[in-house]
Protein backbone atom coordinates (compact mmCIF):
# COMPACT_ATOMS: atom_id res chain seq x y z
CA UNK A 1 19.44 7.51 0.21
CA UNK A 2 19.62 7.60 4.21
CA UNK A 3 16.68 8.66 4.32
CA UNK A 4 14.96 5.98 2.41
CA UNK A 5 16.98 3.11 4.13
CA UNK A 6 15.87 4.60 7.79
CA UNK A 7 12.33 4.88 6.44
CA UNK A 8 12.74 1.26 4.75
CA UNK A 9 13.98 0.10 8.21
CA UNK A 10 10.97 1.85 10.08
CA UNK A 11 8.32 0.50 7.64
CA UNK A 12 9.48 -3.46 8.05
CA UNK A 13 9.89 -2.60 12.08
CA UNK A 14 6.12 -1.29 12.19
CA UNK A 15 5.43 -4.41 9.38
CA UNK A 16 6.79 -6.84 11.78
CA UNK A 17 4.59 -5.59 14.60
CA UNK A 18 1.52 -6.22 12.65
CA UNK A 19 2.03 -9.51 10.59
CA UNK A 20 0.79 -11.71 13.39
CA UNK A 21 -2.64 -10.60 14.34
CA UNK A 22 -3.23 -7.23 11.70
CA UNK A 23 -6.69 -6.77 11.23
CA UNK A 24 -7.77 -4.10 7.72
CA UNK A 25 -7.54 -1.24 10.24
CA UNK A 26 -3.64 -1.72 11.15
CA UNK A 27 -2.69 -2.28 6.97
CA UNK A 28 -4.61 0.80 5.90
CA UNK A 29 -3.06 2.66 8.67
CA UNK A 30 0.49 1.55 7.41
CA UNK A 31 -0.46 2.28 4.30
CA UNK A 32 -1.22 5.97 4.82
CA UNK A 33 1.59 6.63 6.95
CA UNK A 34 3.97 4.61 3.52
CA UNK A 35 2.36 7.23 1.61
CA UNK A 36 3.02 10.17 3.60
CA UNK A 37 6.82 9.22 3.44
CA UNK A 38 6.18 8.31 -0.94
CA UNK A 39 6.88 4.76 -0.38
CA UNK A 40 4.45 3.93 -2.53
CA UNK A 41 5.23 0.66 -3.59
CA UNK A 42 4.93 -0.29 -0.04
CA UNK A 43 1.59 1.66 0.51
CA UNK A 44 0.45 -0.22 -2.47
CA UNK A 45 1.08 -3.82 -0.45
CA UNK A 46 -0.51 -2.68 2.68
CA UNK A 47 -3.81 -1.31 1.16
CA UNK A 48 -3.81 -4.58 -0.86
CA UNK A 49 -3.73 -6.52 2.51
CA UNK A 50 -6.53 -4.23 4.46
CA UNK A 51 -8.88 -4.88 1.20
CA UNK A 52 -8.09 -8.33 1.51
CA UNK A 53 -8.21 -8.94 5.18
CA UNK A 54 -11.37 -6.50 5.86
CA UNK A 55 -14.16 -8.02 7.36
CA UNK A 56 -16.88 -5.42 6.61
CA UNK A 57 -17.25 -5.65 2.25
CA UNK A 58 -18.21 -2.08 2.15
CA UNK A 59 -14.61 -1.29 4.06
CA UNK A 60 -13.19 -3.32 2.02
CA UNK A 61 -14.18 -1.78 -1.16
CA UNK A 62 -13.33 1.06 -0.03
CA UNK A 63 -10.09 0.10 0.79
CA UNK A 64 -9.37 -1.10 -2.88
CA UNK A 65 -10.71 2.43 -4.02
CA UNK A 66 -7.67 3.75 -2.35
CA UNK A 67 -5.68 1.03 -3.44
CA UNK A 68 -6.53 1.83 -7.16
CA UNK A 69 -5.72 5.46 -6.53
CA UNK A 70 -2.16 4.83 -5.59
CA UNK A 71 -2.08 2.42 -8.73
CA UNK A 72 -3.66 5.66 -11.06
CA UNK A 73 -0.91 8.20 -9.55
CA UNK A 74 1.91 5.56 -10.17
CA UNK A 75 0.92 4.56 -13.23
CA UNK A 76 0.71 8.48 -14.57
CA UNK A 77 4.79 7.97 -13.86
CA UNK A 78 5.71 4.86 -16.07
CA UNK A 79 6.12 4.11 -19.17
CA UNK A 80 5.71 0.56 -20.72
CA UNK A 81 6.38 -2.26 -19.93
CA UNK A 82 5.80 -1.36 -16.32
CA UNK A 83 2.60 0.76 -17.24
CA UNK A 84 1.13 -2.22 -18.73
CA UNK A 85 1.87 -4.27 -15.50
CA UNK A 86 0.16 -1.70 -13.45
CA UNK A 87 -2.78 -0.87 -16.08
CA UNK A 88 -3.63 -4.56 -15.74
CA UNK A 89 -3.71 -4.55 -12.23
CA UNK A 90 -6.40 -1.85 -11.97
């Protein structure tokens, strides 16, 4: 439980840093470094923002791709209702 609060902490420092002037780049970054530490919810947020914010529509599918990956390897966790929640998402 440490653990998880000093890597919550660390996420909304390097969160913080961003918010102003993030381009894709800096959210998918985040991202990646949420999932290496299985924050995934988290991860899940910041590859929704670097779809959303790219500028480029190929990166930005391909940043939903990703997105919809961490949604498919949550979603083999859960059971309903929260599987439906997820399922609609994708």
């Amino acid at each position: 439980m440490e653990n998880y609060l000093a890597l919550l902490s660390a996420y909304r420092e390097r969160s913080r840093r961003i918010a102003d002037d993030a381009v894709a780049i800096d959210h998918k970054l985040l991202g990646e470094w949420c999932v290496r530490y299985e924050m995934w919810r988290e991860a899940e947020d910041q590859m929704r923002l670097a779809a959303n914010t790219a500028q480029d529509p190929e990166r930005g599918l391909a940043y939903r791709g990703r997105l919809i990956e961490l949604l498919e390897q949550r979603a083999a966790t859960l059971e309903s209702p929260a599987l439906e929640e997820v399922l609609e998402t994708i």
